[in-house]
Protein backbone atom coordinates (compact mmCIF):
# COMPACT_ATOMS: atom_id res chain seq x y z
CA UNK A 1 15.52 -14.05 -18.77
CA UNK A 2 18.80 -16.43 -18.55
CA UNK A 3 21.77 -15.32 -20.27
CA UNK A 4 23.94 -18.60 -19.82
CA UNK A 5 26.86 -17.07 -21.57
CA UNK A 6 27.38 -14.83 -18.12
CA UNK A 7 25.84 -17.16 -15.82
CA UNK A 8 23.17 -14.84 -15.00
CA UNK A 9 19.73 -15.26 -14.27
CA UNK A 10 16.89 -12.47 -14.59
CA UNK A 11 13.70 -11.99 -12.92
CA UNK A 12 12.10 -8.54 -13.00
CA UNK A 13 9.39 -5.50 -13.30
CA UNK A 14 11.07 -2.49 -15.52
CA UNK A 15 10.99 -0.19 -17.83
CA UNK A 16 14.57 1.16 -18.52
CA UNK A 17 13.90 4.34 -20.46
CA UNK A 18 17.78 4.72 -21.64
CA UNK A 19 18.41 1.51 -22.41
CA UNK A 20 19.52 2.37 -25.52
CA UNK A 21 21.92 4.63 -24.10
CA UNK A 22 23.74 1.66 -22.04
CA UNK A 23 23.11 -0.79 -25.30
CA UNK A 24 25.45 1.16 -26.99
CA UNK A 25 28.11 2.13 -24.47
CA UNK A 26 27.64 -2.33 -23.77
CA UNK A 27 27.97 -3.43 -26.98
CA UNK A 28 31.50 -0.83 -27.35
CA UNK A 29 33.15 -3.14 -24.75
CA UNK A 30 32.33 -6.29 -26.97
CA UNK A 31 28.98 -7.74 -25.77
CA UNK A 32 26.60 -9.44 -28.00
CA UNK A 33 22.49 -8.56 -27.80
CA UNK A 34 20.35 -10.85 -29.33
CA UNK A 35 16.97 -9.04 -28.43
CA UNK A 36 15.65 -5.40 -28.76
CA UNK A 37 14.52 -4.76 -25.52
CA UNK A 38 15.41 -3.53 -21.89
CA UNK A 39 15.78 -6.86 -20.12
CA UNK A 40 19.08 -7.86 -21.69
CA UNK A 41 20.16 -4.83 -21.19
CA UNK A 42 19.78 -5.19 -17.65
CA UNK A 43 21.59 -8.30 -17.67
CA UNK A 44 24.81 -6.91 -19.72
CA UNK A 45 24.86 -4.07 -17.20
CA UNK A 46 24.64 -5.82 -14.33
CA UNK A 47 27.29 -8.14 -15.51
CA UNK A 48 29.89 -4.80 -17.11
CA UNK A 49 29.17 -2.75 -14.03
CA UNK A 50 27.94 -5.65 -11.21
CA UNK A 51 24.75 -4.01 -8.65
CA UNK A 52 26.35 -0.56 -9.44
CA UNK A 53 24.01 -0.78 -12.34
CA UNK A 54 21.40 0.66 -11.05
CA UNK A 55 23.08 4.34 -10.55
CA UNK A 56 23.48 4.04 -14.66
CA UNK A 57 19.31 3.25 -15.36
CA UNK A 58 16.40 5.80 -15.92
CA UNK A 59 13.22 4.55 -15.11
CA UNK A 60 11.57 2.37 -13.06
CA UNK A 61 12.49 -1.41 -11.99
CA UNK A 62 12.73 -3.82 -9.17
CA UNK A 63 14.29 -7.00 -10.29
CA UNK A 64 16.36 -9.63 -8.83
CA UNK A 65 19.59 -11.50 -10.38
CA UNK A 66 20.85 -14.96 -9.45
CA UNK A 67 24.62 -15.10 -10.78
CA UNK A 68 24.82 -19.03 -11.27
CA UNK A 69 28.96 -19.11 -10.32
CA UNK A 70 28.43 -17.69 -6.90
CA UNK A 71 24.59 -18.68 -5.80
CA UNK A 72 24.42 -14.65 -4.93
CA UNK A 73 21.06 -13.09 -5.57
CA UNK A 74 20.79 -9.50 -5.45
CA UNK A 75 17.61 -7.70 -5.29
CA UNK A 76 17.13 -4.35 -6.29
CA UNK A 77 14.30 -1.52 -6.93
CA UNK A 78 14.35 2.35 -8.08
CA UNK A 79 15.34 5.15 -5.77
CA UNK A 80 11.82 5.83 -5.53
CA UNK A 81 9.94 2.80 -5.15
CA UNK A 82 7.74 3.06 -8.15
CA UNK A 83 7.94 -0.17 -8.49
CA UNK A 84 7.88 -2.31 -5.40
CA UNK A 85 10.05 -4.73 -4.38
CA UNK A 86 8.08 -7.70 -2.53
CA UNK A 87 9.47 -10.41 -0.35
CA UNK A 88 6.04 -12.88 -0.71
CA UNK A 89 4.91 -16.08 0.13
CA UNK A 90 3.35 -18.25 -1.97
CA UNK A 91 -0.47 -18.08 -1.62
CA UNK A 92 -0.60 -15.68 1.02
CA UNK A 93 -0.69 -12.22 -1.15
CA UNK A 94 -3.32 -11.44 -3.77
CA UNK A 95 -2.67 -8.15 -4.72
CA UNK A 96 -0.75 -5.73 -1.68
CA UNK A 97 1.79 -6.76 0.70
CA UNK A 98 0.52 -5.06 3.38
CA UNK A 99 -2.78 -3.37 4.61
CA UNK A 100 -3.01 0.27 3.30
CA UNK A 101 -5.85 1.89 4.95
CA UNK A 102 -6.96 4.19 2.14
CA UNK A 103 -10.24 4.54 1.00
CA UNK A 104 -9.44 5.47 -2.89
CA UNK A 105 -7.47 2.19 -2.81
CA UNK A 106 -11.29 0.48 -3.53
CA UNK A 107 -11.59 3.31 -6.27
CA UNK A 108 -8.06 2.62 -7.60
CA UNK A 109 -9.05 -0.71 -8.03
CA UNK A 110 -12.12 -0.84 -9.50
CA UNK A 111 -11.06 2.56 -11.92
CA UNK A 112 -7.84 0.03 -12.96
CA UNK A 113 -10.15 -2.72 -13.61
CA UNK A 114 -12.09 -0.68 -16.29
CA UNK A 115 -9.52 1.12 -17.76
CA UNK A 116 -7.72 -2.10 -18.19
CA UNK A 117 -10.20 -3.14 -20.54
CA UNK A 118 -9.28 0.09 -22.84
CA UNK A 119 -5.74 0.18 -22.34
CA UNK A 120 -2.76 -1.45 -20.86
CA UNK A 121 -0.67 1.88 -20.26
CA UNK A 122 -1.69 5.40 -18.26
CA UNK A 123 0.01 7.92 -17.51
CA UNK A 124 -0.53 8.90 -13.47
CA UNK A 125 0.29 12.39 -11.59
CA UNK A 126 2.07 10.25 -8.52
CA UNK A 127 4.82 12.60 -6.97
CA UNK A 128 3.89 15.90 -8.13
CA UNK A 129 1.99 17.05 -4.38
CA UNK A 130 5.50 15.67 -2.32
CA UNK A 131 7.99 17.05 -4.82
CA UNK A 132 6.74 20.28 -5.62
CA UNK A 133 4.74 21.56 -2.49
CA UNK A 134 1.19 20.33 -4.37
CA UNK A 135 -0.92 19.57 -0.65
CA UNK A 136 -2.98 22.33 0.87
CA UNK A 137 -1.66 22.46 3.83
CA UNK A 138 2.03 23.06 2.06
CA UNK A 139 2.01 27.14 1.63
CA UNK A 140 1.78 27.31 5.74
CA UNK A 141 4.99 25.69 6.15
CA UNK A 142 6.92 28.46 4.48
CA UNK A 143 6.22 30.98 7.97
CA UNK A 144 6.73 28.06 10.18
CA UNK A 145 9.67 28.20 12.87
CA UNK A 146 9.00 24.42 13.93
CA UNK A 147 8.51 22.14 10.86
CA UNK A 148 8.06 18.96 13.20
CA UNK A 149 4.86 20.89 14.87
CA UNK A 150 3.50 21.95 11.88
CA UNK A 151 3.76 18.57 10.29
CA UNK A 152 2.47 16.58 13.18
CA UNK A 153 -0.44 19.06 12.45
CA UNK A 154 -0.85 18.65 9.13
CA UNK A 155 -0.55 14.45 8.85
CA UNK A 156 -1.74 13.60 12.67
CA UNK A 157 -5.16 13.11 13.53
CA UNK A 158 -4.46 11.19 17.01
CA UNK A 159 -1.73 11.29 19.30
CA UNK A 160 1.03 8.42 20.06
CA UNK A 161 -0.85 7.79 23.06
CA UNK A 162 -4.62 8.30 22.07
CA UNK A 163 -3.71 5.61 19.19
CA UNK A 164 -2.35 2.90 21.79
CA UNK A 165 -5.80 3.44 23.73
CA UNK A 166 -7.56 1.71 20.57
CA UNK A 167 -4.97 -1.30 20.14
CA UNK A 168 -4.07 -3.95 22.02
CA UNK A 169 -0.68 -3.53 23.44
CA UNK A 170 1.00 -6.17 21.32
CA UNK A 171 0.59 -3.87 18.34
CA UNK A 172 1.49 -1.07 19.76
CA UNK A 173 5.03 0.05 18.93
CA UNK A 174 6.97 2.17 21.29
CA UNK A 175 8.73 4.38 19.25
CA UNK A 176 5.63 6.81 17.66
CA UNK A 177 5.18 7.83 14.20
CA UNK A 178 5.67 11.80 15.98
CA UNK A 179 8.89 10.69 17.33
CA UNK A 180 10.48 9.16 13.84
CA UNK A 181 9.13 12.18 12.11
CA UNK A 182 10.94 14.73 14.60
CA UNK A 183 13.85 12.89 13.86
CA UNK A 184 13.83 12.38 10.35
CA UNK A 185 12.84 16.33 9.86
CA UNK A 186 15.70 17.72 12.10
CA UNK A 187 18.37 16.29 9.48
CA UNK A 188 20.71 18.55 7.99
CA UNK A 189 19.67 17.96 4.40
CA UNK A 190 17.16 20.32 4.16
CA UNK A 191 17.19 23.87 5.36
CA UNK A 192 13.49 25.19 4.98
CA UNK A 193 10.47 24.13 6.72
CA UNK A 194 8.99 23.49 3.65
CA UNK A 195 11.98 21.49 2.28
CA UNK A 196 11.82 19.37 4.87
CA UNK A 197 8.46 18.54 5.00
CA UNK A 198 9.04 17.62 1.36
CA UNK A 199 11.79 15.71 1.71
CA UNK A 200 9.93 13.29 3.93
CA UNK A 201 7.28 13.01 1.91
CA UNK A 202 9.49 12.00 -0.47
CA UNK A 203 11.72 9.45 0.86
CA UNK A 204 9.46 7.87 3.27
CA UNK A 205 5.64 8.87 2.91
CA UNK A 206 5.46 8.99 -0.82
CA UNK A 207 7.45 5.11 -1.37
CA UNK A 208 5.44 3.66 1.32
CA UNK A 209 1.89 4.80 0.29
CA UNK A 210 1.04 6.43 -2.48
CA UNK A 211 3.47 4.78 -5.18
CA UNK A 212 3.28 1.62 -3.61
CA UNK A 213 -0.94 1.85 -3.62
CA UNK A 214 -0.92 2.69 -7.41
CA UNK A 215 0.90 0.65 -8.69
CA UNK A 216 -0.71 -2.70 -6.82
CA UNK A 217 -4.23 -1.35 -7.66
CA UNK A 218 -3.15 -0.86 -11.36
CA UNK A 219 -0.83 -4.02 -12.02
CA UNK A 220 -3.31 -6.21 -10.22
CA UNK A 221 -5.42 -5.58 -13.08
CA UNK A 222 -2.44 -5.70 -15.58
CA UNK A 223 -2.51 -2.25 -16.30
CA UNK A 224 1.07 -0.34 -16.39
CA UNK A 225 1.29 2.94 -14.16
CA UNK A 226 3.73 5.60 -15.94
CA UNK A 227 4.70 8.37 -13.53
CA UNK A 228 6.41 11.38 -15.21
CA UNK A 229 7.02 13.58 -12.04
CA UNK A 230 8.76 11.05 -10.45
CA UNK A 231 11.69 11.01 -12.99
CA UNK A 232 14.57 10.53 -10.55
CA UNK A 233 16.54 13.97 -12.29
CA UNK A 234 12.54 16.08 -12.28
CA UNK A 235 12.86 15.11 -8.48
CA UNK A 236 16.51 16.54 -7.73
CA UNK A 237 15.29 18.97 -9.87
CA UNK A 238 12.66 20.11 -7.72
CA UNK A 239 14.70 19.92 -4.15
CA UNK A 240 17.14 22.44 -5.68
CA UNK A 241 14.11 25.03 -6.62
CA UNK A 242 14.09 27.67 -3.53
CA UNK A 243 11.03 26.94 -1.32
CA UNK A 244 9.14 30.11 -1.64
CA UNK A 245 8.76 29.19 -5.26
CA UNK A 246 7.51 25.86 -4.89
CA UNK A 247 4.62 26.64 -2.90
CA UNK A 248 3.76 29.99 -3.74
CA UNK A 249 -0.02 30.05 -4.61
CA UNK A 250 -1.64 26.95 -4.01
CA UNK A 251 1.32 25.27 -4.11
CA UNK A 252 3.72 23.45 -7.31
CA UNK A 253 3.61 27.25 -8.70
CA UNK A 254 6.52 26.27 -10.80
CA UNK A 255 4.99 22.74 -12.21
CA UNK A 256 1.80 25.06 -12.79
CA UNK A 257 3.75 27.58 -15.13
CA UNK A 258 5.96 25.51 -16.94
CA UNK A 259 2.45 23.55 -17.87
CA UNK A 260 1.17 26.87 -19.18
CA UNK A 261 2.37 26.41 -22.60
CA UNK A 262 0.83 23.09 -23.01
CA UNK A 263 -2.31 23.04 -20.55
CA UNK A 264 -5.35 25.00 -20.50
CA UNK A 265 -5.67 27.91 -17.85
CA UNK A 266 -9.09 25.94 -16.74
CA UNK A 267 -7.13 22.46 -15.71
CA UNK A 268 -4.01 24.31 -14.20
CA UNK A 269 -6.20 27.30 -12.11
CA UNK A 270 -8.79 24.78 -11.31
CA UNK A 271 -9.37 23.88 -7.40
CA UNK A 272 -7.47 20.75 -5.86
CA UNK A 273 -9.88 18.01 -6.39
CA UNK A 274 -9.11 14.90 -3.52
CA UNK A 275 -10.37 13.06 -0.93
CA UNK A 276 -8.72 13.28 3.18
CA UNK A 277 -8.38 9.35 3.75
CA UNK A 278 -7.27 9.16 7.36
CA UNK A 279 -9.63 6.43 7.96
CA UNK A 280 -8.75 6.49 11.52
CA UNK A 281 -10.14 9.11 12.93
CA UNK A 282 -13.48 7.58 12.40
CA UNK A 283 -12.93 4.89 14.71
CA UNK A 284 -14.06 7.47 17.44
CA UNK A 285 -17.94 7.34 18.86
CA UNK A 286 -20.71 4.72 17.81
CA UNK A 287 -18.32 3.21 15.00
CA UNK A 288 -15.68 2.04 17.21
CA UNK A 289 -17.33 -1.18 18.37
CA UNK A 290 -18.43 -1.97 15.09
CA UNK A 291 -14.77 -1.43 13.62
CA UNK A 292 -13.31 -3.96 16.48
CA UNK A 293 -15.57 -6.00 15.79
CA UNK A 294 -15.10 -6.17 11.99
């Protein structure tokens, strides 16, 4: 969208769920809409409240804005990277930025292609496992003295160093997945082992993976994503709910009785239905030549 009135030009991904909200507190300070949508909406708020807009929008968006004036573009996405921001080259990406070794991405993509055919919007349970204590292995945190141990058990299948023994030293980085995740659970933010096992999931492991692999399976097939559980105010929600209630059970025991009133006993009590996808560990034995070699 180009608004030439403000010099502003528009490219984007969103869906601004209180945009009427900021249409109205806008239009008070004398702006003019000529549509009914988010998108100018975006464009008023970036021009009443400059990249500062963002902390004002619900939803989920990555868009960037070339102000004509200055020549400044500024990129932006949602807190949680629902919807990806991409630096791409022409040509060179079909439908993922970067290799995501997942098996259910092939199921995500062919599921997306035939749902696509039915409908152009679902509805997804994204988030609600790394927000709310959801994975099995989540309940054995809350005894655990060392969350960095217990994590390394729960997400590692090979060592730093048993990893470099497959690659070729050029891809090898030196600082090791175990060493940024003792780091990044040994800040302050977070008090429980359980808290901070979810608050990595969160910020790094959930925007990098999971949100990220949805939505490229999904919108590569022009189908939209929706995902309710990652509501940025459900999410602070959820880090201020104490641990032990979180994952008591098998795990999101509050998401699980709040749902009560609305879900069947059957869906809610039902076992965890998923499939482990750390393709990796499979590379050990009579399948490692043939992986090098593919």
């Amino acid at each position: 969208m180009i608004d030439n009135e403000l010099g502003l030009w528009l490219v984007f991904k969103c869906c601004i769920y209180n945009f009427r909200e900021l249409k109205s507190e806008i239009g008070a300070k004398g702006y003019r809409f000529f549509s009914e949508g988010d998108t100018e909406v975006i464009l008023k708020s970036y021009h009443t409240w400059g990249p500062n807009c963002v902390r004002k929008f619900k939803g989920m968006f990555a868009f960037a804005v070339w102000e004509r004036d200055s020549g400044r573009v500024v990129l932006a996405r949602d807190r949680l990277g629902i919807k990806p921001l991409y630096y791409t080259e022409g040509g060179a990406i079909e439908a993922m930025s970067k290799p995501i070794v997942s098996h259910d991405s092939v199921a995500f993509f062919l599921l997306s292609a035939e749902v696509a055919q039915r409908v152009k919007v679902v509805q997804t349970g994204q988030g609600a496992d790394e927000v709310s204590g959801g994975y099995s292995w989540s309940p054995s945190f809350l005894a655990a003295d060392d969350a960095t141990e217990q994590y390394q058990g729960a997400y590692f299948d090979w060592s730093h160093v048993d990893l470099a023994r497959l690659m070729s030293p050029e891809f090898v980085r030196k600082i090791s997945a175990s060493g940024l995740s003792r780091i990044s659970l040994h800040r302050p933010s977070a008090s429980t082992a359980v808290d901070k096992a979810l608050q990595i999931d969160t910020e790094i492991m959930l925007v990098d993976d999971p949100v990220k692999r949805v939505d490229s399976m999904t919108m590569a097939h022009g189908l939209e994503a929706r995902v309710p559980f990652l509501d940025h105010e459900v999410v602070e929600l959820a880090a201020r709910i104490p641990a032990n209630l979180k994952v008591r059970g098998d795990g999101k025991y509050i998401l699980r009785e709040a749902a009560r009133k609305f879900v069947p006993a059957e869906v809610i009590d039902r076992s965890k239905g998923y499939l482990p996808v750390p393709s990796l560990r499979y590379l050990r034995g009579p399948s490692c030549p043939a992986s090098r070699k593919s």
